[in-house]
Protein backbone atom coordinates (compact mmCIF):
# COMPACT_ATOMS: atom_id res chain seq x y z
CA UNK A 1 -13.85 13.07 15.31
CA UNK A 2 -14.39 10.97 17.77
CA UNK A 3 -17.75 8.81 17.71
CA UNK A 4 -19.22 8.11 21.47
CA UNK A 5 -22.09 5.43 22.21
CA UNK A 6 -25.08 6.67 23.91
CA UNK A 7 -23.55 6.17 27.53
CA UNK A 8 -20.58 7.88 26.65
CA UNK A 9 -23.01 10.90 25.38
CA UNK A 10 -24.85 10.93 28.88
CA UNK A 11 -21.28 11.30 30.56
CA UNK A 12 -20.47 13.93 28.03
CA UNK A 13 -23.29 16.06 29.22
CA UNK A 14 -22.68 15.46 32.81
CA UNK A 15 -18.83 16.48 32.47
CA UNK A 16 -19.78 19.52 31.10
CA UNK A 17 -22.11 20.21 33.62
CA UNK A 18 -20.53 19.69 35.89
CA UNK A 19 -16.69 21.11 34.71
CA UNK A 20 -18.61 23.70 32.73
CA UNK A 21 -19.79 25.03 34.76
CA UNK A 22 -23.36 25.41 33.33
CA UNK A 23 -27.14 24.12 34.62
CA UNK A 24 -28.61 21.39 32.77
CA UNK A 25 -31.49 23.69 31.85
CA UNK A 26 -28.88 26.08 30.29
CA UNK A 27 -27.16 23.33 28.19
CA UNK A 28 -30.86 22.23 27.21
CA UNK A 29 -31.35 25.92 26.11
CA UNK A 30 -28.01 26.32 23.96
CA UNK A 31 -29.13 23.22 22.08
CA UNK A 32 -32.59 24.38 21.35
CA UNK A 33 -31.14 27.52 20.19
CA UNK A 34 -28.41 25.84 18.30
CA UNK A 35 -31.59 23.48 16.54
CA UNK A 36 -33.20 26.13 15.64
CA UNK A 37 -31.19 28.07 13.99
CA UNK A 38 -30.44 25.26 11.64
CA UNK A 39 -33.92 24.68 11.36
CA UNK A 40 -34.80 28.08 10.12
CA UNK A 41 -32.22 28.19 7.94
CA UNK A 42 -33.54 24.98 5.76
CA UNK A 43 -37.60 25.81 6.73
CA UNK A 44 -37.15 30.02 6.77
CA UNK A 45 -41.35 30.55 6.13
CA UNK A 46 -42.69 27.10 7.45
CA UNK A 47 -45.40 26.56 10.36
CA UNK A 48 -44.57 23.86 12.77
CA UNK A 49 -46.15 20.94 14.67
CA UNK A 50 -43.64 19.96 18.04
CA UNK A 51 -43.85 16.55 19.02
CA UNK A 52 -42.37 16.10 22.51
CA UNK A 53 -42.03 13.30 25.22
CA UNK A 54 -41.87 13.79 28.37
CA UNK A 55 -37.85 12.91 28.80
CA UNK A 56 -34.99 15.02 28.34
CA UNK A 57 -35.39 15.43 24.22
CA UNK A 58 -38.92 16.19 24.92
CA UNK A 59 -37.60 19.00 27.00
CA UNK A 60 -35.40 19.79 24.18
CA UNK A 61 -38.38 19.99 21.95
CA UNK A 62 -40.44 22.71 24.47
CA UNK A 63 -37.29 24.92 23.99
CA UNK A 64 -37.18 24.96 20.82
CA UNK A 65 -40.92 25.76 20.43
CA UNK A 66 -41.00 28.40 22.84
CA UNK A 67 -37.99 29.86 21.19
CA UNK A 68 -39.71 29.56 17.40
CA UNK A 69 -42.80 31.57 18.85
CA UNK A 70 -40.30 34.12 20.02
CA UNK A 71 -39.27 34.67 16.93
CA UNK A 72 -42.91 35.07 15.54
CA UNK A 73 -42.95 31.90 14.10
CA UNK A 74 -45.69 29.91 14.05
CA UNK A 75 -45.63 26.84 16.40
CA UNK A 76 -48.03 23.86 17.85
CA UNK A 77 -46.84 22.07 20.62
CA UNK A 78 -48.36 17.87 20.83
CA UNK A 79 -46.77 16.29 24.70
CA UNK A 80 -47.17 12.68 24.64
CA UNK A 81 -46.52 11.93 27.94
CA UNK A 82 -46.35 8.24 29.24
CA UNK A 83 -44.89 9.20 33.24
CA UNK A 84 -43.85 12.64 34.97
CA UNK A 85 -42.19 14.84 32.68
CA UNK A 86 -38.21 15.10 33.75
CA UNK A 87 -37.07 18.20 35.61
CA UNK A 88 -35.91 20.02 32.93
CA UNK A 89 -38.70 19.11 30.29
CA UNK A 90 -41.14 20.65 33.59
CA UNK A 91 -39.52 24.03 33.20
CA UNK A 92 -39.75 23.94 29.35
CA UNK A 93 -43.27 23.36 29.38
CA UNK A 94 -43.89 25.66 32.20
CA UNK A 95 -42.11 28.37 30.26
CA UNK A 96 -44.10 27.89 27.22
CA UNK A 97 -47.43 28.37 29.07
CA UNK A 98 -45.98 31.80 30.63
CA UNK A 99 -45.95 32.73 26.71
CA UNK A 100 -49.66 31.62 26.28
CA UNK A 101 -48.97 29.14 23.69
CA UNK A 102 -50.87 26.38 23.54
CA UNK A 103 -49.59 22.54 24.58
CA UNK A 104 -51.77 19.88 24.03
CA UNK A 105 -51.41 17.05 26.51
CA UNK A 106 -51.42 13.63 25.00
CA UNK A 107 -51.78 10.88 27.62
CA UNK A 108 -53.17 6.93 27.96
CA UNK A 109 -56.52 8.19 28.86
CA UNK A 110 -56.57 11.24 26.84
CA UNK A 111 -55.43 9.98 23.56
CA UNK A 112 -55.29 12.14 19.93
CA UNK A 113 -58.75 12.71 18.54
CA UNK A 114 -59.09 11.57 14.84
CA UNK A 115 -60.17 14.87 13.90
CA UNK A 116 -56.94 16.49 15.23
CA UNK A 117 -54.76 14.26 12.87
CA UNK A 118 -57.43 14.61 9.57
CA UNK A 119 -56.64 18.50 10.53
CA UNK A 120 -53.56 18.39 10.48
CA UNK A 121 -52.91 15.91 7.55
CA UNK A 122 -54.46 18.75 5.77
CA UNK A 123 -52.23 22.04 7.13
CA UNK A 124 -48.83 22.65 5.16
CA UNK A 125 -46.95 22.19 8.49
CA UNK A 126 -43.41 21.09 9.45
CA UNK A 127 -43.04 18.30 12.11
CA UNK A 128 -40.45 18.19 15.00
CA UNK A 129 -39.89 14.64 16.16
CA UNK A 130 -38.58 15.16 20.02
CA UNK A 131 -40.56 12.42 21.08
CA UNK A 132 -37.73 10.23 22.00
CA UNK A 133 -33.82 10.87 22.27
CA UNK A 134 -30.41 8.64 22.25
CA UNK A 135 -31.33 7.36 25.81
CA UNK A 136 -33.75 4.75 24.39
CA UNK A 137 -32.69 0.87 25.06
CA UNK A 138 -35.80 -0.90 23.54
CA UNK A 139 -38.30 -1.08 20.83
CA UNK A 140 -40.82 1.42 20.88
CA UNK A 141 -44.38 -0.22 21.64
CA UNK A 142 -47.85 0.86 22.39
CA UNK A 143 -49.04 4.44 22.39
CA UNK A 144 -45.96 5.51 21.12
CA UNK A 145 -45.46 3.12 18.62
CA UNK A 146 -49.19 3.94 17.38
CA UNK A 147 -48.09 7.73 17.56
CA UNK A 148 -44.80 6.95 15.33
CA UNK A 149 -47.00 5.39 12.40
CA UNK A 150 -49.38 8.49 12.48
CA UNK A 151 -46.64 10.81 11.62
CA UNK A 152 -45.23 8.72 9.31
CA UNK A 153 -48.27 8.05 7.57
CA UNK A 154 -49.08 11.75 6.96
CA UNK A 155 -46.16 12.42 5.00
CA UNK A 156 -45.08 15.74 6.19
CA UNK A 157 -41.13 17.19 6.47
CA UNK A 158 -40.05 15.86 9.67
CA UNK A 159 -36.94 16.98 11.15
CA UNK A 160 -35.75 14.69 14.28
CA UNK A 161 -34.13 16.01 17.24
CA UNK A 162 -30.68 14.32 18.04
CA UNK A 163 -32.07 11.27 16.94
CA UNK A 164 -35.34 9.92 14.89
CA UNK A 165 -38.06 8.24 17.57
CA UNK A 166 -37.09 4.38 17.85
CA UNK A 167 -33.87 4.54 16.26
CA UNK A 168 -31.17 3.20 18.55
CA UNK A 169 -28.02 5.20 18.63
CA UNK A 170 -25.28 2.50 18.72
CA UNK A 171 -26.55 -0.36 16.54
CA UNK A 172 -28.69 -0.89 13.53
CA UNK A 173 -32.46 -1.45 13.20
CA UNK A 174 -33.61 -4.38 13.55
CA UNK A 175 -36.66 -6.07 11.47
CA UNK A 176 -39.69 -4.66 12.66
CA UNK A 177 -38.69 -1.81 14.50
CA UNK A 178 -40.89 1.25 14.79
CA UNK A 179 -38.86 4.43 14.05
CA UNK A 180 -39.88 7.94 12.69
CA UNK A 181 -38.86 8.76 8.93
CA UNK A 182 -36.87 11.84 9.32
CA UNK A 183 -36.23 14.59 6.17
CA UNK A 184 -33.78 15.85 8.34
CA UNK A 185 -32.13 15.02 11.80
CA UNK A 186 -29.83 17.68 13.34
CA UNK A 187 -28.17 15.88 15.73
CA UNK A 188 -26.10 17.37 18.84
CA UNK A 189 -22.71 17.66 18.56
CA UNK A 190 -21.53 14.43 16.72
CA UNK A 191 -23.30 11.80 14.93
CA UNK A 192 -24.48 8.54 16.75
CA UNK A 193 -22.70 5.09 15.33
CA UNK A 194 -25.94 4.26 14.19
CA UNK A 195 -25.91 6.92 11.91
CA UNK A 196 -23.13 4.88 9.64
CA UNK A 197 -25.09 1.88 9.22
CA UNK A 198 -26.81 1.48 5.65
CA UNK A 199 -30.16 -0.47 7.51
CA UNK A 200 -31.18 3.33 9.36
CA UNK A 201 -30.31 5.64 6.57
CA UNK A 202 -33.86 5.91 5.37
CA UNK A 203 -35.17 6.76 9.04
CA UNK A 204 -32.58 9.21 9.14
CA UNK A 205 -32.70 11.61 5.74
CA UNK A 206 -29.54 14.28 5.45
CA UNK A 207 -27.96 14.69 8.86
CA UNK A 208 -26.11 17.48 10.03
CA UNK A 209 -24.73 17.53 13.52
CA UNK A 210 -25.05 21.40 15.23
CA UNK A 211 -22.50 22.52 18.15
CA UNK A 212 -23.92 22.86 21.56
CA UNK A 213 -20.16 23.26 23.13
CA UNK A 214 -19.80 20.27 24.88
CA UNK A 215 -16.55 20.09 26.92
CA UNK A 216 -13.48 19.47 24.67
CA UNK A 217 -11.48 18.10 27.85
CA UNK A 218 -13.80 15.16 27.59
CA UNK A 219 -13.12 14.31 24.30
CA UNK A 220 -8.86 14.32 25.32
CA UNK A 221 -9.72 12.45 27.95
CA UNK A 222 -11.71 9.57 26.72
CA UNK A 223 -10.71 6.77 25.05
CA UNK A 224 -12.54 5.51 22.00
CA UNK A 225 -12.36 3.07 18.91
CA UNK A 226 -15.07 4.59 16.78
CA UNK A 227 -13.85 7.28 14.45
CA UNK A 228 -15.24 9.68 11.79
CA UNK A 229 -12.68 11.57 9.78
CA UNK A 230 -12.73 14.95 8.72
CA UNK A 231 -10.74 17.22 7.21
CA UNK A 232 -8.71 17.77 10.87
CA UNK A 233 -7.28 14.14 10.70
CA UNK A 234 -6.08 14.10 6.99
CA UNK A 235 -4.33 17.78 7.97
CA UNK A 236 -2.13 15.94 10.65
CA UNK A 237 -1.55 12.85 8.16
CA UNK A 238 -0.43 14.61 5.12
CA UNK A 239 2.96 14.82 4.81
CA UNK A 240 4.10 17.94 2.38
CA UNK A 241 7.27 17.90 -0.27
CA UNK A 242 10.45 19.44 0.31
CA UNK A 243 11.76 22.04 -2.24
CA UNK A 244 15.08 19.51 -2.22
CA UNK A 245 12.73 15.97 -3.00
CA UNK A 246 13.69 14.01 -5.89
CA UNK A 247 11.95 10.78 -7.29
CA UNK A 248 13.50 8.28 -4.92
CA UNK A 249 11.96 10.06 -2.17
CA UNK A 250 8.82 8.45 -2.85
CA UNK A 251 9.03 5.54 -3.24
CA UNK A 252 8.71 2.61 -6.03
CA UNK A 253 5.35 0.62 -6.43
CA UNK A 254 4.21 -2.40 -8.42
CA UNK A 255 0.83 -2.74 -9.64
CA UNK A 256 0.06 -6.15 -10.75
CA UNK A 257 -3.45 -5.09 -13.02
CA UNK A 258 -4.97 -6.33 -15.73
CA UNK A 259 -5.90 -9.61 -18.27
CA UNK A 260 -7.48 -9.81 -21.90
CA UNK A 261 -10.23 -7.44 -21.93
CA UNK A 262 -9.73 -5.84 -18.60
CA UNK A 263 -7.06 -3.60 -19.01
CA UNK A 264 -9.10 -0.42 -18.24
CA UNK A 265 -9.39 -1.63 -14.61
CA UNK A 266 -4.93 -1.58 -14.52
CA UNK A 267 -5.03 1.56 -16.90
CA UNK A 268 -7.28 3.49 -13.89
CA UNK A 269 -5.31 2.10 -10.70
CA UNK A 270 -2.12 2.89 -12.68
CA UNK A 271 -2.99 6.64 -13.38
CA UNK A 272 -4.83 6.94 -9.74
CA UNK A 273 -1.42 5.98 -8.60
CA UNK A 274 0.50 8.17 -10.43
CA UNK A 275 -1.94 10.97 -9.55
CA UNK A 276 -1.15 10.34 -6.08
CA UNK A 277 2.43 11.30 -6.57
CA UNK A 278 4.24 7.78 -6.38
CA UNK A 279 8.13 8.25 -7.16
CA UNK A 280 8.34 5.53 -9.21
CA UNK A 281 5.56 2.54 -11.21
CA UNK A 282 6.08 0.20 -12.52
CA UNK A 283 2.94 -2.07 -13.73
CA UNK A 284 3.21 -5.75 -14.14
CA UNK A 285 0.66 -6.96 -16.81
CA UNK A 286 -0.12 -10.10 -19.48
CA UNK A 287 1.76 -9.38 -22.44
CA UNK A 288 -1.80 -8.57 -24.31
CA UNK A 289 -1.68 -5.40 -22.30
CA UNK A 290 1.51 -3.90 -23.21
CA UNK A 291 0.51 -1.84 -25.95
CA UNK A 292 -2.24 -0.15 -24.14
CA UNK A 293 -0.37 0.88 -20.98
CA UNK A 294 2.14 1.94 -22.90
CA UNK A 295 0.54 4.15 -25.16
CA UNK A 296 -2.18 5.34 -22.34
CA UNK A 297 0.38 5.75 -19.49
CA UNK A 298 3.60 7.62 -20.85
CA UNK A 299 4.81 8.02 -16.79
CA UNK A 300 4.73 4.19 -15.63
CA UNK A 301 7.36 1.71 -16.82
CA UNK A 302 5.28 -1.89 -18.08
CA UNK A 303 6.67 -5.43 -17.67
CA UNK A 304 4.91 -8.57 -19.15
CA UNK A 305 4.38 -11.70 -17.94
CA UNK A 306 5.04 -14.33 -20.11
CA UNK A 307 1.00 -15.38 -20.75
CA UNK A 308 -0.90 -13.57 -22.74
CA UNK A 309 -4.00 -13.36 -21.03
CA UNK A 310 -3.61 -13.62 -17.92
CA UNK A 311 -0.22 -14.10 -14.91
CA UNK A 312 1.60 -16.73 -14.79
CA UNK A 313 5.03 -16.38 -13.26
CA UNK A 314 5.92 -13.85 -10.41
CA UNK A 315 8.67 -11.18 -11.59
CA UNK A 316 11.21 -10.18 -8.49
CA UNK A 317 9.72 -7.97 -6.25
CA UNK A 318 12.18 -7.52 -3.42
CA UNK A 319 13.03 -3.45 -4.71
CA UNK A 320 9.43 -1.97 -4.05
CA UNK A 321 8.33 -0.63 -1.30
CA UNK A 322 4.21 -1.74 -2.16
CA UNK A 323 2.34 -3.75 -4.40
CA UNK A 324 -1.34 -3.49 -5.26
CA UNK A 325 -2.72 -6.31 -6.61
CA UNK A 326 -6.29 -7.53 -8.10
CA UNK A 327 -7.38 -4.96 -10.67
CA UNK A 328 -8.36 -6.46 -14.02
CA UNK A 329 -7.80 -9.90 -12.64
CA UNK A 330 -9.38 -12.52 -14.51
CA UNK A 331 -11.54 -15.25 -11.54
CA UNK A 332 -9.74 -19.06 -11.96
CA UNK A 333 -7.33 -21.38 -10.42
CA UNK A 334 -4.38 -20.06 -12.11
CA UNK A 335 -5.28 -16.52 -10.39
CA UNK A 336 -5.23 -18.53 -6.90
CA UNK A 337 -1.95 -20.17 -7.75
CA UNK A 338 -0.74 -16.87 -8.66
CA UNK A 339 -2.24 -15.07 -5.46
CA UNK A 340 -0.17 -17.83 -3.11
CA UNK A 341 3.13 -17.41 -5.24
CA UNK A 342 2.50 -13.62 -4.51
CA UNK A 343 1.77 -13.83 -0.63
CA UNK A 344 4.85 -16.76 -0.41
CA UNK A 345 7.20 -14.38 -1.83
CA UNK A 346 6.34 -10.46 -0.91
CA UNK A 347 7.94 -8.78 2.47
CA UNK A 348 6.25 -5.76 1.86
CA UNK A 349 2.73 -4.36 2.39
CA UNK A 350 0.32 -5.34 -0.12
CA UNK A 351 -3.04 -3.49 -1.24
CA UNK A 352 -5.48 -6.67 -2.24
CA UNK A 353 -8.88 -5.17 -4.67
CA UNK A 354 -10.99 -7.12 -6.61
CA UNK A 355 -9.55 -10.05 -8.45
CA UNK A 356 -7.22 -10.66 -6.00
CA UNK A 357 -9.87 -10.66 -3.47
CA UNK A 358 -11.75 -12.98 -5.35
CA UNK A 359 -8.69 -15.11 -5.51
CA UNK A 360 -8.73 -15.34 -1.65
CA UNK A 361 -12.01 -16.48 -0.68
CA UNK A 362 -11.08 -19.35 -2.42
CA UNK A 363 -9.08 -20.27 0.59
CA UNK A 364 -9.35 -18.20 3.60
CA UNK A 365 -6.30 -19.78 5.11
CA UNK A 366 -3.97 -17.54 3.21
CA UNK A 367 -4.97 -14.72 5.45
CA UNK A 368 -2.07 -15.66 7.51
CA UNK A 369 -0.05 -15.08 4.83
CA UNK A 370 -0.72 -11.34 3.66
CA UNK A 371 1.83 -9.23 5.00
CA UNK A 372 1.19 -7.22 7.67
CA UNK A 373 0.46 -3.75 7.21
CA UNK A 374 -1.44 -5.12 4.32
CA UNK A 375 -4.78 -3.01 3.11
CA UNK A 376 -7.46 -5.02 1.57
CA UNK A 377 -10.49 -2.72 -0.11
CA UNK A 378 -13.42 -5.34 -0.53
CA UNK A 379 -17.22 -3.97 -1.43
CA UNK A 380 -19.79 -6.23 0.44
CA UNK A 381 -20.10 -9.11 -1.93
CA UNK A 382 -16.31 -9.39 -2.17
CA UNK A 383 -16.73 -9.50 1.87
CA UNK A 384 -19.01 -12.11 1.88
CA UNK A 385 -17.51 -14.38 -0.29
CA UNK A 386 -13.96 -13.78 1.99
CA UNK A 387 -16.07 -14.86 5.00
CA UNK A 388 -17.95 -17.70 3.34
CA UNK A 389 -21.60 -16.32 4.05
CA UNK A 390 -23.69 -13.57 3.50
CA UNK A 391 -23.29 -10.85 6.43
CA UNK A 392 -25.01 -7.78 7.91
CA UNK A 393 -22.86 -4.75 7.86
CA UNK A 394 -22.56 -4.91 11.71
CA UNK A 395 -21.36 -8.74 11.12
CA UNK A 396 -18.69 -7.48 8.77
CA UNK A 397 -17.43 -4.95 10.90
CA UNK A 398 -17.05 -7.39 13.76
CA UNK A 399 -15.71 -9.87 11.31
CA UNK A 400 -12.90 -7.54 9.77
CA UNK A 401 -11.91 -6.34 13.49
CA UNK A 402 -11.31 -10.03 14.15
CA UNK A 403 -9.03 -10.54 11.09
CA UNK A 404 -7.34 -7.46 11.30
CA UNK A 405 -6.42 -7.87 14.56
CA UNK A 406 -5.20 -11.52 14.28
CA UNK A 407 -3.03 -10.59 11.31
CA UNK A 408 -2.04 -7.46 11.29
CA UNK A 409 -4.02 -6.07 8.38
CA UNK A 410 -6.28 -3.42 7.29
CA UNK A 411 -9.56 -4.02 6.09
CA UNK A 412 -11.65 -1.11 3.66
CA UNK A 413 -15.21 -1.71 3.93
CA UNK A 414 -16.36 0.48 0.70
CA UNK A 415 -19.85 1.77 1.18
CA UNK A 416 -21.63 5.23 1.54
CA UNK A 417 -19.48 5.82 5.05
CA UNK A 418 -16.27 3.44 4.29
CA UNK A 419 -15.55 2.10 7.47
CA UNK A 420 -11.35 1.30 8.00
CA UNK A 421 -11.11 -1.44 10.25
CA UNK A 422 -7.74 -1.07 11.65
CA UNK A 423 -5.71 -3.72 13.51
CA UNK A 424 -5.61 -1.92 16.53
CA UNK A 425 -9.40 -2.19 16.89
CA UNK A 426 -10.32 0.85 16.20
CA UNK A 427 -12.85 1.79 13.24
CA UNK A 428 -12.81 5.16 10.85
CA UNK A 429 -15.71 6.12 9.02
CA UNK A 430 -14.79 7.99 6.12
CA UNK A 431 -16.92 11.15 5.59
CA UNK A 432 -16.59 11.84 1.50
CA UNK A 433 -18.05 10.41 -1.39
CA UNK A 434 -21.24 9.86 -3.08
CA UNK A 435 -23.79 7.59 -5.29
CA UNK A 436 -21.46 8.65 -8.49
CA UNK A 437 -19.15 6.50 -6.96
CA UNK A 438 -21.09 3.24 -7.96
CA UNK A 439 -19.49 2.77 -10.85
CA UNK A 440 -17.59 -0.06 -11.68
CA UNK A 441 -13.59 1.28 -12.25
CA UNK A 442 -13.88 3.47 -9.18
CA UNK A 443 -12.38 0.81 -6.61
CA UNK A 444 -9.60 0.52 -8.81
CA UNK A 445 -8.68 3.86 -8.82
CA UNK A 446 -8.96 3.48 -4.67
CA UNK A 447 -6.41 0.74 -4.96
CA UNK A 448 -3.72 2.85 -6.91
CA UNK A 449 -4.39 5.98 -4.22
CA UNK A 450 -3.36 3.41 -1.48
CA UNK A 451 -0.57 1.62 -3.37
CA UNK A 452 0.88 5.44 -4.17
CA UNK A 453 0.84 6.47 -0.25
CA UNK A 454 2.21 3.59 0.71
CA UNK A 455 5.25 3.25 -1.20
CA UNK A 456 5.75 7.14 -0.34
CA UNK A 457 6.16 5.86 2.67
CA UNK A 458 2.89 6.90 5.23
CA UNK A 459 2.09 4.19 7.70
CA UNK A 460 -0.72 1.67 6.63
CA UNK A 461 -3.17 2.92 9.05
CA UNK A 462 -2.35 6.82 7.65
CA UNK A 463 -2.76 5.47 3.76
CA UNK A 464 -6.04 3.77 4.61
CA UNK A 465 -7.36 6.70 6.11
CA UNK A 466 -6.18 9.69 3.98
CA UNK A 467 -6.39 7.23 0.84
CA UNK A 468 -10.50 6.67 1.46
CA UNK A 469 -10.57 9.90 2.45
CA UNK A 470 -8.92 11.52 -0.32
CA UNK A 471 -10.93 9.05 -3.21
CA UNK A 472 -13.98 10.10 -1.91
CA UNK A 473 -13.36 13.85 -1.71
CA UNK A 474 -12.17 13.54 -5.83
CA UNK A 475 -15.43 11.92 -6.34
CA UNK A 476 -17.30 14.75 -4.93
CA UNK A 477 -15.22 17.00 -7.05
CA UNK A 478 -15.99 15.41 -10.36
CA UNK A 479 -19.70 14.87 -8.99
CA UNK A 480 -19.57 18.63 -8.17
CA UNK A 481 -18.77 19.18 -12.33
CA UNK A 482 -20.44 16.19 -13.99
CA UNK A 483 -23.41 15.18 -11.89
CA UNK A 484 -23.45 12.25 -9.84
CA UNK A 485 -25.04 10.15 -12.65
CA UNK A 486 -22.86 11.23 -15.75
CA UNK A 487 -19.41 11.65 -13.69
CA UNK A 488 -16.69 8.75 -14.55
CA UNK A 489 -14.01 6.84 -12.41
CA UNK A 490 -11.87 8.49 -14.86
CA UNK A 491 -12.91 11.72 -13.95
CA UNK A 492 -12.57 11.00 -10.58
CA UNK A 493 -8.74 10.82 -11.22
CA UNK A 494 -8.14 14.07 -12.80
CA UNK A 495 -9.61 15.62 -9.24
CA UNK A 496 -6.88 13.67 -6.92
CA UNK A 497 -4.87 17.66 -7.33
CA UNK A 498 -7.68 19.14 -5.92
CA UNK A 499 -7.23 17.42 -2.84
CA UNK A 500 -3.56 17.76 -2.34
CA UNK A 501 -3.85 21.91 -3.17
CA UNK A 502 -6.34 21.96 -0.31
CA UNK A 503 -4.17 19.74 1.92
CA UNK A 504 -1.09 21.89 1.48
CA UNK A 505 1.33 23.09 -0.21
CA UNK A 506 5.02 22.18 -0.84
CA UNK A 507 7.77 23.45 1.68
């Protein structure tokens, strides 16, 4: 899915006025209806208390009151209006007083009476924030901003229209900022960038975005870097297994996991791998570890380095076709040594987790050295330590796009909405996954699902994206069975089939 900044929005609407063909006040209508049926199907019984403004989502906000009375429900309408309301918000409100429902007008001079909010801080009602939409390109001040702590302060359910009041759609709040708390915001059509970014999730509660049947031609015809994938994009990724394959036909990959003590983090990435359907694995390890991957992982083929504890010599790696690295990775200066003897010597892509990360913010010029088509799956401390300071996530996307770019690599910001920062500039938010996730063990398992696809040969930019996509959607699974908070890494693993019987099927 495409993800289109606020201007891009505004064109959307116009093309599909204009190509539609359909009136603006039509296209207004079909999204009111389309909010409200989602609105009714969460809030069924509920009165409710319309805020509008007097711009195009306040319009949006008369429509969908006059269209809740209609269906008997019951409805206030609250217009806060600072100038002239637009054209189409005019014919909204006008239609709502042909129904002889009530709108009270909220202006400079004729501001809210105490009483009115005491009444209805009291009334079990529903608010509908359509105060403000995606057009907004400042900070909310004044009248408004006085209006915006009111409803927050009473507490209520507030579902936003298209966006929460004061939220910006293309960036992420800033310190200070006035924005309504939404329960719920049913956004139209696709979600806004901003919607990504961890700094506006608690403005924005569970979003769902509804289909108003904007013009599809649009979305062929414009060009974008901002991404959110969904089941569609893995479906023209995946790649399905002939009748005729045999081992060799996908591929050979090295895992270089584990030290004394940490051998659970290479025992996870190993079987994620293997889960993931790799031909052939082969695990490179500490000779302390040989016992346990042995006995734990029947499938994969061990060699030992020399140490005991921890890597010390590089074994030939010239006959795989990837190598994950950094899982169960002890942090010193023999890692680092180990890390440049690693980047010196491999042709092939690399996925870089964890210890390996760690091993390469201790110098930041061996960027130049990862191979290209290299994916490297840092969580935001990891990041920070890679760039040398502590940055917001808006500074790490920018600073990943810069890297990936200027050496070929792939960058997997982990958080609730990954983001793969590809070097072609473009970003892909991943859409599956949850808090269960937080675990420590489950970014290894993310690093053998990458190393797997990538020796089965799928482009880097096609692992990153199925491989997020697919780690997340076995964490729901387990999540689905274990709860969020009791649900292991581990488990997470034994749900990797449930994403490749929903992908397809062999041919």
């Amino acid at each position: 899915m495409k993800i289109f900044s606020s201007e891009q929005i505004k064109a959307w609407d116009r093309y599909t006025i204009e190509h539609g063909p359909i009136a603006s006040i039509d296209l207004m209508e079909r999204a009111a209806k389309a909010f409200v049926n989602q609105l009714l199907h969460i809030y069924p019984e509920q009165r409710f208390l319309v805020f509008c403004g007097s711009g195009n989502n306040g319009g949006d906000g008369l429509a969908i009151a006059r269209l809740l009375s209609q269906q008997h429900r019951a409805v206030e309408v609250w217009v806060f209006k600072d100038k002239n309301l637009s054209p189409d918000a005019q014919i909204n409100c006008d239609r709502l007083i042909q129904l002889d429902l009530p709108v009270k007008t909220i202006t400079k001079d004729r501001p809210v009476e105490e009483t009115e909010w005491l009444r209805i801080n009291t009334e079990q009602v529903v608010f509908v924030d359509a105060l403000l939409g995606t057009g907004l390109n400042r900070e909310v001040t004044g009248d408004f901003a006085e209006h915006i702590h009111r409803i927050n302060a009473a507490e209520k359910k507030v579902v936003a229209v298209d966006i929460p009041s004061g939220l910006f759609a293309d960036t992420p709040v800033k310190e200070g900022q006035v924005i309504v708390r939404a329960t719920e915001t049913f956004t139209f059509q696709i979600p806004k960038r901003s919607f990504f970014y961890l700094s506006n999730y608690k403005y924005l509660g569970n979003w769902y975005a509804v289909n108003i049947e904007l013009s599809s031609a649009f979305i062929d015809q414009t060009p974008i870097d901002i991404h959110f994938t969904l089941w569609e994009k893995i479906k023209e990724i995946y790649k399905p297994r002939s009748s005729f394959a045999h081992k060799g036909n996908f591929g050979k990959g090295l895992l270089v996991a584990g030290s004394y003590g940490m051998m659970g983090a290479a025992v996870m990435a190993a079987r994620a791998c293997l889960r993931t359907g790799v031909g052939l694995l082969k695990i490179y390890t500490p000779s302390c570890g040989l016992t346990i991957l042995q006995t734990s992982l029947p499938e994969a083929m061990v060699l030992t380095d020399p140490a005991e504890k921890e890597f010390s010599e590089l074994p030939d790696t010239a006959s795989y076709n990837a190598i994950g690295l950094g899982p169960g990775w002890h942090e010193s200066d023999q890692a680092l040594e180990f890390l440049k003897e690693v980047l010196n010597t491999s042709k092939v892509p690399l996925v870089m987790d964890a210890g390996a990360l760690n091993a390469l913010s201790q110098d930041q010029s061996l960027l130049k050295n990862i191979p290209a088509g290299s994916i490297l799956t840092p969580h935001k401390k990891e990041f920070d330590r890679l760039a040398g300071r502590e940055l917001s996530q808006q500074e790490q996307e920018q600073q990943a796009l810069q890297w990936a770019k200027q050496y070929h690599i792939i960058f997997v910001l982990k958080g609730k909405y990954s983001a793969v920062v590809l070097s072609d500039g473009s970003i892909h938010y991943n859409s599956t996954g949850n808090a269960g996730m937080a675990k420590g063990g489950s970014g290894d398992c993310l690093t053998g699902i990458l190393l797997a696809l990538l020796a089965q040969g799928y482009s880097s930019e096609h692992a990153a994206i199925m491989g997020t996509f697919l780690h997340g959607y076995a964490g729901d699974q387990a999540a689905s069975i274990h709860s969020q908070e009791s649900m292991l890494p581990s488990d997470l693993i034994e749900h990797i089939g449930d994403f490749f019987n929903r992908v397809g099927s062999v041919v």
